[in-house]
PDB file of N, CA and C in Angstrom:
ATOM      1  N   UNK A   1    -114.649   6.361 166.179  1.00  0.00           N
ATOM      2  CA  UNK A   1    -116.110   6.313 166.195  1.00  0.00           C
ATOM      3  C   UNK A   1    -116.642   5.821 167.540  1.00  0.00           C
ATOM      4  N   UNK A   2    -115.425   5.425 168.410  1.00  0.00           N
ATOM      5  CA  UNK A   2    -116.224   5.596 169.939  1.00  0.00           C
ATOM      6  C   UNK A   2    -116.771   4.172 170.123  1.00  0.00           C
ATOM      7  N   UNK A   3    -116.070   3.257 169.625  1.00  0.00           N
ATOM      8  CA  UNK A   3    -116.029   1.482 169.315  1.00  0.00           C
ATOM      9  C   UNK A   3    -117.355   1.170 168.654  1.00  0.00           C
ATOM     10  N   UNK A   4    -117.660   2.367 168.104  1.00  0.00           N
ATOM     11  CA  UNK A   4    -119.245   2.460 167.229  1.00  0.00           C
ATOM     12  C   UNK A   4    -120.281   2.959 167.131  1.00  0.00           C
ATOM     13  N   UNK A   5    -120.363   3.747 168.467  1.00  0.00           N
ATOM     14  CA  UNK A   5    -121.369   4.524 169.157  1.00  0.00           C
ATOM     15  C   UNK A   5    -121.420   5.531 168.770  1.00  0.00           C
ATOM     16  N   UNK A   6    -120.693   6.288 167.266  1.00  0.00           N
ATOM     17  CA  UNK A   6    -121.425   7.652 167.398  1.00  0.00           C
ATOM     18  C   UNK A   6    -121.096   7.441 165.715  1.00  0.00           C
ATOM     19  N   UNK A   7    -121.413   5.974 165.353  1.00  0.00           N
ATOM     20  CA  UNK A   7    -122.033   5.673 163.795  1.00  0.00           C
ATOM     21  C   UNK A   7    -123.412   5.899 163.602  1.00  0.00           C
ATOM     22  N   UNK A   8    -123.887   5.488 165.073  1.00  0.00           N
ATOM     23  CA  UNK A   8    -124.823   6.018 165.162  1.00  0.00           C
ATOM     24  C   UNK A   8    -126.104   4.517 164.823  1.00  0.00           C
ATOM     25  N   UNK A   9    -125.442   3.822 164.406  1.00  0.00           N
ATOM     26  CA  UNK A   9    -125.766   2.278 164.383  1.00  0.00           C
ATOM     27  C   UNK A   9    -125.972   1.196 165.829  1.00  0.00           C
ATOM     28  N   UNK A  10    -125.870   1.981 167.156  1.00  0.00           N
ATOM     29  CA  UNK A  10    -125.783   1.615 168.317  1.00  0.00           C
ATOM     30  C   UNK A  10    -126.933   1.260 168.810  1.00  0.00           C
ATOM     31  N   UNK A  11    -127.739   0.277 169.512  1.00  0.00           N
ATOM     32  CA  UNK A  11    -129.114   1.075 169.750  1.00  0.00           C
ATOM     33  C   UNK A  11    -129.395  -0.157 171.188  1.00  0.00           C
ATOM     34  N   UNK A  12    -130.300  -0.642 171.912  1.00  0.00           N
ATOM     35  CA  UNK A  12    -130.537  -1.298 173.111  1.00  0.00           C
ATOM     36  C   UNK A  12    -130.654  -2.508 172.466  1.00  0.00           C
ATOM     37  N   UNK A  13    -130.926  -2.976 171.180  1.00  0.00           N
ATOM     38  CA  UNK A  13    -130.980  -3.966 170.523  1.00  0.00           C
ATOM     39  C   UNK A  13    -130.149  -4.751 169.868  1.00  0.00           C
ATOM     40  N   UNK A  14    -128.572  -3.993 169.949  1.00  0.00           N
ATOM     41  CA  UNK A  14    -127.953  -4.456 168.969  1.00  0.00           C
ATOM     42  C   UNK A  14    -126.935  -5.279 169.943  1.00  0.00           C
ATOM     43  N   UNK A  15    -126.300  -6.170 169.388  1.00  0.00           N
ATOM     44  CA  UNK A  15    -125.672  -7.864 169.756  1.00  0.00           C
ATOM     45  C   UNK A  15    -124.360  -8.015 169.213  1.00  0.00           C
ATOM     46  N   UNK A  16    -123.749  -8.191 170.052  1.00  0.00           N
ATOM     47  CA  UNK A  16    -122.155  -8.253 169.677  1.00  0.00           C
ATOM     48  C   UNK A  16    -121.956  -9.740 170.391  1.00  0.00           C
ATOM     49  N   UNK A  17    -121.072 -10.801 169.667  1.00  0.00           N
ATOM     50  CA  UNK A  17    -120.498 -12.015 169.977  1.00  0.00           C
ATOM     51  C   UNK A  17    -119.895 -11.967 171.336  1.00  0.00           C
ATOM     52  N   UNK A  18    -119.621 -12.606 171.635  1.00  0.00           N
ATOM     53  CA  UNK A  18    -119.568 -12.557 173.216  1.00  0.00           C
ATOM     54  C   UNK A  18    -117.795 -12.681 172.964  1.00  0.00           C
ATOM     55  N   UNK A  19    -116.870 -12.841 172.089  1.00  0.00           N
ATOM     56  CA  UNK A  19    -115.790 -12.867 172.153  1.00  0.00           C
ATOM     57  C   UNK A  19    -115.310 -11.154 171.497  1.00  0.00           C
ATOM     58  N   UNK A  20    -116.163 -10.465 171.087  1.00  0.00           N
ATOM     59  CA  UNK A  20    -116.020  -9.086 170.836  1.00  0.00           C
ATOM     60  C   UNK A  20    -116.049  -8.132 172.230  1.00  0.00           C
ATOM     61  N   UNK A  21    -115.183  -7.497 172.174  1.00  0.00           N
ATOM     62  CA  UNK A  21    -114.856  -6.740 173.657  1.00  0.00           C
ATOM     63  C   UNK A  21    -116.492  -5.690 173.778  1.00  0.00           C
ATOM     64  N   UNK A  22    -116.999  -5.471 172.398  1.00  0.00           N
ATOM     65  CA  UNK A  22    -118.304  -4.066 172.312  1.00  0.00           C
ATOM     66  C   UNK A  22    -118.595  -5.210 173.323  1.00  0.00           C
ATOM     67  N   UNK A  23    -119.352  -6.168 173.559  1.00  0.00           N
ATOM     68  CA  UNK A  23    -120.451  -6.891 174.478  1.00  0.00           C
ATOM     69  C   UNK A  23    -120.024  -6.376 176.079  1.00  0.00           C
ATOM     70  N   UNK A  24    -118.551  -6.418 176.254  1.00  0.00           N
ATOM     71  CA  UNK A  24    -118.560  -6.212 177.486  1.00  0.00           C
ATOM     72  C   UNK A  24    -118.681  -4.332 177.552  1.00  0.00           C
ATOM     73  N   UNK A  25    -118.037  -4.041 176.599  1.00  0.00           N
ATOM     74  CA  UNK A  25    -117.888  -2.145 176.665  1.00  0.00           C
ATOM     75  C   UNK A  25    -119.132  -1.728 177.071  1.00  0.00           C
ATOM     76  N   UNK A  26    -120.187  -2.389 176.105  1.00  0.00           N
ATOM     77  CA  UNK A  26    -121.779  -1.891 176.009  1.00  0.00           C
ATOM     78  C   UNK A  26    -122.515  -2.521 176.791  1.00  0.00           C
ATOM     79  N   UNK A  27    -122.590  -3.162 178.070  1.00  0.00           N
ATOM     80  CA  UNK A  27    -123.025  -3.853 178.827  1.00  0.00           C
ATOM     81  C   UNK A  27    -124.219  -3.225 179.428  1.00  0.00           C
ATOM     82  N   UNK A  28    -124.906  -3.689 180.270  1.00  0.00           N
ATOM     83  CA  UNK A  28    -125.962  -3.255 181.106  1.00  0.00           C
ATOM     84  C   UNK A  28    -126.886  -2.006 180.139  1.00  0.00           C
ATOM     85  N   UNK A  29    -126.907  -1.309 180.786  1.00  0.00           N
ATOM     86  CA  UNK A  29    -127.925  -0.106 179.887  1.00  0.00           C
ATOM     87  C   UNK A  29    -126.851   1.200 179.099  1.00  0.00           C
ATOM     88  N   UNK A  30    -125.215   0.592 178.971  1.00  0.00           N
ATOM     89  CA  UNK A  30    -124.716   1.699 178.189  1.00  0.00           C
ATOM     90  C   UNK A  30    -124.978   1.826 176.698  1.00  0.00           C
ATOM     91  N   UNK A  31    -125.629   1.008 176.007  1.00  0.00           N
ATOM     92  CA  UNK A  31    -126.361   1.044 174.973  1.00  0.00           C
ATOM     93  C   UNK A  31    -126.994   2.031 174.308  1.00  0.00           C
ATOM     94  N   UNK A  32    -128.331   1.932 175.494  1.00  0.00           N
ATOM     95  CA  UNK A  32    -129.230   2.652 175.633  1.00  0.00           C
ATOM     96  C   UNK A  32    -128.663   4.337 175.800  1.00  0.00           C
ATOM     97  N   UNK A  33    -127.781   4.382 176.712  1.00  0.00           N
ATOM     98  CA  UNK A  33    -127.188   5.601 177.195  1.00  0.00           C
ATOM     99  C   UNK A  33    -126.324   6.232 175.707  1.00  0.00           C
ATOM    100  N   UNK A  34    -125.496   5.622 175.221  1.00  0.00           N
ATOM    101  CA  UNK A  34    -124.992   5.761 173.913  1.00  0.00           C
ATOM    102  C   UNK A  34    -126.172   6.465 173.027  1.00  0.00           C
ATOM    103  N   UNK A  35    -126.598   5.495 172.856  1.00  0.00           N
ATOM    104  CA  UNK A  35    -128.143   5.496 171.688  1.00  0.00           C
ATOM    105  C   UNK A  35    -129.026   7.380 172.494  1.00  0.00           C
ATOM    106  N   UNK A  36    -128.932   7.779 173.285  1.00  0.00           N
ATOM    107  CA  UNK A  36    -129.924   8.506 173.714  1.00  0.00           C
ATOM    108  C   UNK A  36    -129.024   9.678 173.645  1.00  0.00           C
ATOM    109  N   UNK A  37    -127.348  10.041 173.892  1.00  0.00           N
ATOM    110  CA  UNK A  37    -126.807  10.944 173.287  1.00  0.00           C
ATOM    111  C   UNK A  37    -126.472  11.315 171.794  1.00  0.00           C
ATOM    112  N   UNK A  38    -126.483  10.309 171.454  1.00  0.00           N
ATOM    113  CA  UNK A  38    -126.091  10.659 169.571  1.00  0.00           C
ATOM    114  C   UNK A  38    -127.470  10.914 168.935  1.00  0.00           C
ATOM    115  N   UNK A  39    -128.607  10.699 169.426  1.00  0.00           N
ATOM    116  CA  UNK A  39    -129.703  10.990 168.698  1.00  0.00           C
ATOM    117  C   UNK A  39    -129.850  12.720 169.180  1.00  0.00           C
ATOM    118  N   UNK A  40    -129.244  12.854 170.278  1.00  0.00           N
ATOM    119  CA  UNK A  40    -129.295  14.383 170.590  1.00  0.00           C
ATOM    120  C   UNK A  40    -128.370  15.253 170.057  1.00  0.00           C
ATOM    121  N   UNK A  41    -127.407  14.374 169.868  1.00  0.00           N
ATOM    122  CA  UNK A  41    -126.274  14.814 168.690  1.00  0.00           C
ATOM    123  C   UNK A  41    -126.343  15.333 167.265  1.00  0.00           C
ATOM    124  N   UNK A  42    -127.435  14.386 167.483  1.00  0.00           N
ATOM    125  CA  UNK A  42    -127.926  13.867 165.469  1.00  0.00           C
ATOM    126  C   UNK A  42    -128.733  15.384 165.408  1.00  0.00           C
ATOM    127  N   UNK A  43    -129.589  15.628 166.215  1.00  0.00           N
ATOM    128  CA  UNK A  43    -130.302  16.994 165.947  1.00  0.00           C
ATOM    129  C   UNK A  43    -129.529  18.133 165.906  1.00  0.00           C
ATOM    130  N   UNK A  44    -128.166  18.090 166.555  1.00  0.00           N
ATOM    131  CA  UNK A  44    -127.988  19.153 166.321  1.00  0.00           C
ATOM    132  C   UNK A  44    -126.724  19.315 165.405  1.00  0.00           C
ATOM    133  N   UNK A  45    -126.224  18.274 164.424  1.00  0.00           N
ATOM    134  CA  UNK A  45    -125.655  18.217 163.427  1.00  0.00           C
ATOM    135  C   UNK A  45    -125.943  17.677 161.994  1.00  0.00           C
ATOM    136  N   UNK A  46    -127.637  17.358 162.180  1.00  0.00           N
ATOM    137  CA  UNK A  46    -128.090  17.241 160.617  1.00  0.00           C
ATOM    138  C   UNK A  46    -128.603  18.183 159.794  1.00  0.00           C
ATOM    139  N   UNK A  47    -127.961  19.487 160.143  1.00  0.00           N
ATOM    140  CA  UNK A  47    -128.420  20.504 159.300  1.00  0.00           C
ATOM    141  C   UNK A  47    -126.941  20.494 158.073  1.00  0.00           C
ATOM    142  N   UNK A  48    -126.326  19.932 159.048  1.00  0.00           N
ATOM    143  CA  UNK A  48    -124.784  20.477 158.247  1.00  0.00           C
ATOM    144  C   UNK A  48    -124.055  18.762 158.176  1.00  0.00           C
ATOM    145  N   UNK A  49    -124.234  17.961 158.143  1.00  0.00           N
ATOM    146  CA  UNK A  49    -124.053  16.770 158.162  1.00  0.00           C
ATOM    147  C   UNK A  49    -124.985  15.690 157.340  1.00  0.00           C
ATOM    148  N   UNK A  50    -124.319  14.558 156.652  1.00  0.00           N
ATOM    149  CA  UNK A  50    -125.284  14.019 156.001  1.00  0.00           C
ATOM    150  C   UNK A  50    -125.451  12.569 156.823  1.00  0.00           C
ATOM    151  N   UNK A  51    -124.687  12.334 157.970  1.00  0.00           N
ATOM    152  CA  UNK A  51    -124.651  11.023 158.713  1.00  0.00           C
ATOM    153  C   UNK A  51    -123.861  11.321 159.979  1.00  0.00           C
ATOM    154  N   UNK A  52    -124.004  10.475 161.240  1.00  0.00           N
ATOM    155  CA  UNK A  52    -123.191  10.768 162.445  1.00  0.00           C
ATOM    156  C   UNK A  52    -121.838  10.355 162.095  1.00  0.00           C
ATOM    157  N   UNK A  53    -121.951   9.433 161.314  1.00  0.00           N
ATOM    158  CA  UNK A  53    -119.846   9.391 160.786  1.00  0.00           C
ATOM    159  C   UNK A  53    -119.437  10.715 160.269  1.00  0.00           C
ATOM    160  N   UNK A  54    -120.163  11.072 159.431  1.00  0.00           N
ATOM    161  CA  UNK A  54    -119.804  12.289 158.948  1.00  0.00           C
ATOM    162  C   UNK A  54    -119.277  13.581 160.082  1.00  0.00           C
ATOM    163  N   UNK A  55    -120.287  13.213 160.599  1.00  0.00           N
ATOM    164  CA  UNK A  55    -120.074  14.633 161.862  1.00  0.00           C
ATOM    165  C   UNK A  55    -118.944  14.194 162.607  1.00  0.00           C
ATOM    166  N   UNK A  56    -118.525  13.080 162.804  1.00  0.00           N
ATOM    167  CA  UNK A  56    -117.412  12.508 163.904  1.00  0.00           C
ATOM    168  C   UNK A  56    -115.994  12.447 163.180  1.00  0.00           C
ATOM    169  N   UNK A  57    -116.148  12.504 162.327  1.00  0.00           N
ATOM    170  CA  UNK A  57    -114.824  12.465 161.371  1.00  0.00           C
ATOM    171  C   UNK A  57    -114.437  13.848 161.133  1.00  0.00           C
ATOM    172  N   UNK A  58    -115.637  14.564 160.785  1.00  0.00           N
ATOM    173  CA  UNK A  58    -115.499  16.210 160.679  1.00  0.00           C
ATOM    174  C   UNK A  58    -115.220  17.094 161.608  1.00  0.00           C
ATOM    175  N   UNK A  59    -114.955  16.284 162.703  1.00  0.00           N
ATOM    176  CA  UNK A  59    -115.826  16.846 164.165  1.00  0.00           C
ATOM    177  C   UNK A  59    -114.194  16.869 164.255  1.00  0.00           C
ATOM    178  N   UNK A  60    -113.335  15.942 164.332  1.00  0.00           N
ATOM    179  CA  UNK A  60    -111.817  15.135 164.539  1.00  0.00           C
ATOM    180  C   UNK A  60    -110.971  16.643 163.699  1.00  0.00           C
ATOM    181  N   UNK A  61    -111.177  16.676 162.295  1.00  0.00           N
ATOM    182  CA  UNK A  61    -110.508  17.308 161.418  1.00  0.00           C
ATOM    183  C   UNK A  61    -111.186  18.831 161.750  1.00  0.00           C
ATOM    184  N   UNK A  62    -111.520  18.978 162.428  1.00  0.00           N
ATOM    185  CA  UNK A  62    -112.103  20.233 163.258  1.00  0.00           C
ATOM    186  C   UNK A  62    -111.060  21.193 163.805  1.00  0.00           C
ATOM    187  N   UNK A  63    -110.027  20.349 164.624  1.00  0.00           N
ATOM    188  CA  UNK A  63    -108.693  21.269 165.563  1.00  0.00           C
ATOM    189  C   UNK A  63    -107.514  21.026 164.442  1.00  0.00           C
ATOM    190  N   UNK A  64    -106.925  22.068 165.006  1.00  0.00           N
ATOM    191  CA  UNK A  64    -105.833  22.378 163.961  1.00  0.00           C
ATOM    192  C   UNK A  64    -104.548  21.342 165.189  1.00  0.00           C
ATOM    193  N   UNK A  65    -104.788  20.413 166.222  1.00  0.00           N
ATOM    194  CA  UNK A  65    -103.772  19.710 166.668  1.00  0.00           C
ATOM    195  C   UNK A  65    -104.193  18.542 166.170  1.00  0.00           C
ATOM    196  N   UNK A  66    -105.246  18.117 165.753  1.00  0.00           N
ATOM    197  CA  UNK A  66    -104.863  16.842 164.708  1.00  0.00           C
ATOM    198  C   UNK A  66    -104.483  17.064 163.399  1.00  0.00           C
ATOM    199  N   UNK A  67    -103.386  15.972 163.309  1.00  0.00           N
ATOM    200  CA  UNK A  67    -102.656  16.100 162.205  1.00  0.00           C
ATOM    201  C   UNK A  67    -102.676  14.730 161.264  1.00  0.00           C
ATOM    202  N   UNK A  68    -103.901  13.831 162.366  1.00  0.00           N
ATOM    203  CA  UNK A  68    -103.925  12.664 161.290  1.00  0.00           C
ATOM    204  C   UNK A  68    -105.468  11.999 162.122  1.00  0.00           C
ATOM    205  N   UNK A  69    -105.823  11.007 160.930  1.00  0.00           N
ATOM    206  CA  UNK A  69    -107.158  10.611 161.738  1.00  0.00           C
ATOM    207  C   UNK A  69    -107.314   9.271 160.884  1.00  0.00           C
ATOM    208  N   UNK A  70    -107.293   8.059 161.580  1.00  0.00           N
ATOM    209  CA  UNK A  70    -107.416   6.765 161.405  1.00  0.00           C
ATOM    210  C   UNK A  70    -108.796   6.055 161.501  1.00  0.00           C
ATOM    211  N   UNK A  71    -109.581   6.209 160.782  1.00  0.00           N
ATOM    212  CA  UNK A  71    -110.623   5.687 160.885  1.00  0.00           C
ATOM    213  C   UNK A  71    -110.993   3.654 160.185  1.00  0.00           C
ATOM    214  N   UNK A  72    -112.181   3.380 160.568  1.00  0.00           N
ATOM    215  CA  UNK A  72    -112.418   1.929 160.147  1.00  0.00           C
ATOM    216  C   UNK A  72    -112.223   2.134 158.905  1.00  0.00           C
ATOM    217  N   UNK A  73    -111.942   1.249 157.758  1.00  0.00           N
ATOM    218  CA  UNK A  73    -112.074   1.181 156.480  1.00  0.00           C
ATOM    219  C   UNK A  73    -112.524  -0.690 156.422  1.00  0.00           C
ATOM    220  N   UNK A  74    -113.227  -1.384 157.108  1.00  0.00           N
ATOM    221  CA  UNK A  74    -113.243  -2.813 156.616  1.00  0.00           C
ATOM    222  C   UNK A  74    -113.458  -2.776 155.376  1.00  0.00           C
ATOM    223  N   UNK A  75    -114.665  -2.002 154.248  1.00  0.00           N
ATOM    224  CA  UNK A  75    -114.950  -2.434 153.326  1.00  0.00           C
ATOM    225  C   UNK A  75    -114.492  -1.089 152.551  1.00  0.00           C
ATOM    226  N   UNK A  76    -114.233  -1.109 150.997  1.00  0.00           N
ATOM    227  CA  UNK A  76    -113.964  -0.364 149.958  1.00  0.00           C
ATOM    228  C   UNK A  76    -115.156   0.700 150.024  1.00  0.00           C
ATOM    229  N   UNK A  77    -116.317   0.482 150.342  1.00  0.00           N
ATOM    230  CA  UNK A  77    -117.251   1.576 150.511  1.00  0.00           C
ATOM    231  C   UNK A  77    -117.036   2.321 151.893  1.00  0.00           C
ATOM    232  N   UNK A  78    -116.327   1.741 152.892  1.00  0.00           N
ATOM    233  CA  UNK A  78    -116.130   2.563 153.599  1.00  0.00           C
ATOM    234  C   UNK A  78    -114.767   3.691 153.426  1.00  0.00           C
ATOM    235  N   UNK A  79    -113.782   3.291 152.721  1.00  0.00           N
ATOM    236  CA  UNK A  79    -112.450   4.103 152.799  1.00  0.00           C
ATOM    237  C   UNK A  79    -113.300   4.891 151.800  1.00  0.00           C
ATOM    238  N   UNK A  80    -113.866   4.931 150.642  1.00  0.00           N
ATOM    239  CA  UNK A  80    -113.910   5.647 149.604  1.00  0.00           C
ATOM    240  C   UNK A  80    -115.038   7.010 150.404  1.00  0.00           C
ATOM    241  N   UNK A  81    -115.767   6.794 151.064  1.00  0.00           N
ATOM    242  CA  UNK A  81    -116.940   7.239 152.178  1.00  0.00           C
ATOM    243  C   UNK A  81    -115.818   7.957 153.148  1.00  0.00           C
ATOM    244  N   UNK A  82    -115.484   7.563 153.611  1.00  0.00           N
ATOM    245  CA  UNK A  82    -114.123   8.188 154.723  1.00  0.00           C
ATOM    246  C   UNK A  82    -113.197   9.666 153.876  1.00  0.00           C
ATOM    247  N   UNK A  83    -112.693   9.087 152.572  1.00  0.00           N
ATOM    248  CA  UNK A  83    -112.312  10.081 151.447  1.00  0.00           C
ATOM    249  C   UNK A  83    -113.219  11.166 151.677  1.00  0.00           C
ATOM    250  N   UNK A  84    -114.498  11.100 151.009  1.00  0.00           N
ATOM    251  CA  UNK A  84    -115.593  12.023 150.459  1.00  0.00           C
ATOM    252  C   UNK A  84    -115.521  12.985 151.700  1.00  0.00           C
ATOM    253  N   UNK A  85    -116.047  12.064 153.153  1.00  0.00           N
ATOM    254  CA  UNK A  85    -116.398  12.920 154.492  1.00  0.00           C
ATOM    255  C   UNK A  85    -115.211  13.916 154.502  1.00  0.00           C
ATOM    256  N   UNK A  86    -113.781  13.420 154.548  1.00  0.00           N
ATOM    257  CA  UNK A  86    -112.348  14.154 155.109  1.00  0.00           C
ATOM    258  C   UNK A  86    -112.495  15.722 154.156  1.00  0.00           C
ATOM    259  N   UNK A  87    -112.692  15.176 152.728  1.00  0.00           N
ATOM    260  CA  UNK A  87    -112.346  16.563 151.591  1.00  0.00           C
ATOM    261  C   UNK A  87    -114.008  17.374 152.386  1.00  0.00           C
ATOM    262  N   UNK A  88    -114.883  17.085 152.684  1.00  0.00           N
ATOM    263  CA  UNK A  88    -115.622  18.056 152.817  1.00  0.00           C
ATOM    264  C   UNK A  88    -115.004  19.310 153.904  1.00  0.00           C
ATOM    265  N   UNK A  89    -114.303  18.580 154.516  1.00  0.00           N
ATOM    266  CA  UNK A  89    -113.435  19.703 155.391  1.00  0.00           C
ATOM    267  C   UNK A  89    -114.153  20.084 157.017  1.00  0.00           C
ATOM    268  N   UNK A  90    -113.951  20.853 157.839  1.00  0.00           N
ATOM    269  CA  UNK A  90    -113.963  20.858 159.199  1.00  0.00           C
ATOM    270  C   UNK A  90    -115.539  21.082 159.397  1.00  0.00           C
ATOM    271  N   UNK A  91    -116.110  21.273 160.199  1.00  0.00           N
ATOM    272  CA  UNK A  91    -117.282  21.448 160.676  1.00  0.00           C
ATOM    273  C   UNK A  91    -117.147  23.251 161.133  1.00  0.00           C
ATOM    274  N   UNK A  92    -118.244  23.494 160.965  1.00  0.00           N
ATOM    275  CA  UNK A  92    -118.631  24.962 160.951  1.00  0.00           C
ATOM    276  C   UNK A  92    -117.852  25.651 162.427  1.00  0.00           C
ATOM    277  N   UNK A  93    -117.212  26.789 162.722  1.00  0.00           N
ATOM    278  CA  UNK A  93    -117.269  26.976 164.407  1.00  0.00           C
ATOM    279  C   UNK A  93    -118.698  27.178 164.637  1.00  0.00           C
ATOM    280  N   UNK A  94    -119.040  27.457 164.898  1.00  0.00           N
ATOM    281  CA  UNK A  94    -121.042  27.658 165.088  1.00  0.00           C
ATOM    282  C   UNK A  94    -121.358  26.467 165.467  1.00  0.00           C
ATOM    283  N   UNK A  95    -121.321  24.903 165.096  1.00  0.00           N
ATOM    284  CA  UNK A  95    -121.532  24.014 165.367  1.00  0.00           C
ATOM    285  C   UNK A  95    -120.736  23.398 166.162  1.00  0.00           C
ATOM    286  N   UNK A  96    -119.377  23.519 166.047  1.00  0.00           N
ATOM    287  CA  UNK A  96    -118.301  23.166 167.117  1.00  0.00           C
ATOM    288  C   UNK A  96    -118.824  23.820 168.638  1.00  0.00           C
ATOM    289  N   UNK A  97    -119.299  24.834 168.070  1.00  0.00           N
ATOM    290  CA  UNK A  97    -119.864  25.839 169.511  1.00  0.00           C
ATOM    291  C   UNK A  97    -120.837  24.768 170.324  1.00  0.00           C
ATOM    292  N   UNK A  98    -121.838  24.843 169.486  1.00  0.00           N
ATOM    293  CA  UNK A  98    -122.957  24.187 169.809  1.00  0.00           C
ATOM    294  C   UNK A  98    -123.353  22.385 170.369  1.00  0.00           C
ATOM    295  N   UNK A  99    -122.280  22.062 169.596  1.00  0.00           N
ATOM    296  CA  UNK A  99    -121.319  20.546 170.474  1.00  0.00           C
ATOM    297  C   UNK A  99    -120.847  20.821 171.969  1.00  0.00           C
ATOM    298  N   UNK A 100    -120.344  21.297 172.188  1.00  0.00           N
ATOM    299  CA  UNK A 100    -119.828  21.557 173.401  1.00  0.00           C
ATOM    300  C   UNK A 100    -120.657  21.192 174.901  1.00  0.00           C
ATOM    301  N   UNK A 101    -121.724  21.697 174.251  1.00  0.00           N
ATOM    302  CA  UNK A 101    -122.805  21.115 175.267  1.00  0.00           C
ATOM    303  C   UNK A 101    -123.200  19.755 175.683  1.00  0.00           C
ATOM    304  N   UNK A 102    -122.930  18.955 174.202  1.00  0.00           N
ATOM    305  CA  UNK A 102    -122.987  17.562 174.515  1.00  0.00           C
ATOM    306  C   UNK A 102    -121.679  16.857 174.886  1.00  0.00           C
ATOM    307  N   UNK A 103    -120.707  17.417 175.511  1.00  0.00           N
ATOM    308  CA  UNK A 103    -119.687  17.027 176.239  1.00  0.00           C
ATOM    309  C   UNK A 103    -119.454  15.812 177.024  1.00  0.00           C
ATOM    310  N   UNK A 104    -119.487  14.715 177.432  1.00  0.00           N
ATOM    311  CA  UNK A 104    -119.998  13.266 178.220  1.00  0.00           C
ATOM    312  C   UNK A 104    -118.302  13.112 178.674  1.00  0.00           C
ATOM    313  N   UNK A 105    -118.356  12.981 180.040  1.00  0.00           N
ATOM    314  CA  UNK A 105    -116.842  12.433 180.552  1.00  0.00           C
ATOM    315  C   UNK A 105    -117.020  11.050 181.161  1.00  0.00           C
ATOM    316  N   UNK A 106    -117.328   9.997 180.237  1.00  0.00           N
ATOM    317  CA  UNK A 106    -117.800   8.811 180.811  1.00  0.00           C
ATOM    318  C   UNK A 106    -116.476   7.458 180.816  1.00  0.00           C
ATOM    319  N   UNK A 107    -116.060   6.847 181.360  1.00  0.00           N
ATOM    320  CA  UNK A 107    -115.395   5.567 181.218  1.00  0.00           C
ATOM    321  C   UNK A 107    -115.801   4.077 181.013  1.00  0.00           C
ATOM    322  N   UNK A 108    -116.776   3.774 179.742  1.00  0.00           N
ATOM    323  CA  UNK A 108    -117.015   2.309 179.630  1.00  0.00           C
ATOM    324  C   UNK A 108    -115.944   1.355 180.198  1.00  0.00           C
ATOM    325  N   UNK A 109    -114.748   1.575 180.408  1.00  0.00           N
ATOM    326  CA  UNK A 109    -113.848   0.304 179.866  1.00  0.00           C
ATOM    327  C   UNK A 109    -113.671   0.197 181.642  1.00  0.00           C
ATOM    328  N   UNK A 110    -114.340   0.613 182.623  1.00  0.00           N
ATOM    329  CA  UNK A 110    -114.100   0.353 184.178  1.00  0.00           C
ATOM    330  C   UNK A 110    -115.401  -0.859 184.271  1.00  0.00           C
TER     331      UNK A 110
END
């Protein structure tokens, strides 16, 4: 999920403990920068998507070279949520198409 950023829960406001690595990942205005691609994301996968996890998990189980996909589960609503997203199965090619555009070759962790 991109250390969280394409839950889609990311935004210029949000606060991570200063002993959590997100504070340093998301530093300065990558927040903001995060927050301003997934909302462009969000438009063009809520026709066929019911959440940006959804699309990012679907997005993963998309290529036929993944053969496994490890996502967060902290809480029982999330593994059971993780279940539901996986069985819905790959994302449309039409939309895979249409992703492509939002492509980002960025390195937080420099």
């Amino acid at each position: 999920m991109d250390e969280g950023g394409l839950t889609g829960n990311i935004n210029e406001s949000t606060q991570f403990p200063t002993d959590d690595f997100r504070a340093r990942y998301f530093k300065d205005d990558r927040k903001k920068q995060v927050k301003e691609r997934v909302d462009k994301i969000w438009e063009v996968v809520k026709e066929e998507t019911d959440s940006m996890v959804e699309a990012a998990l679907r997005f993963i189980i998309s290529f036929d070279e993944v053969t496994s996909v490890i996502p967060g589960m902290r809480t029982k609503n999330h593994l059971l949520s993780n279940i539901e997203i996986i069985k819905k199965g790959p994302l449309s090619n039409d939309l895979i198409e249409r992703l492509k555009a939002h492509k980002w070759d960025r390195n937080f962790y420099e």
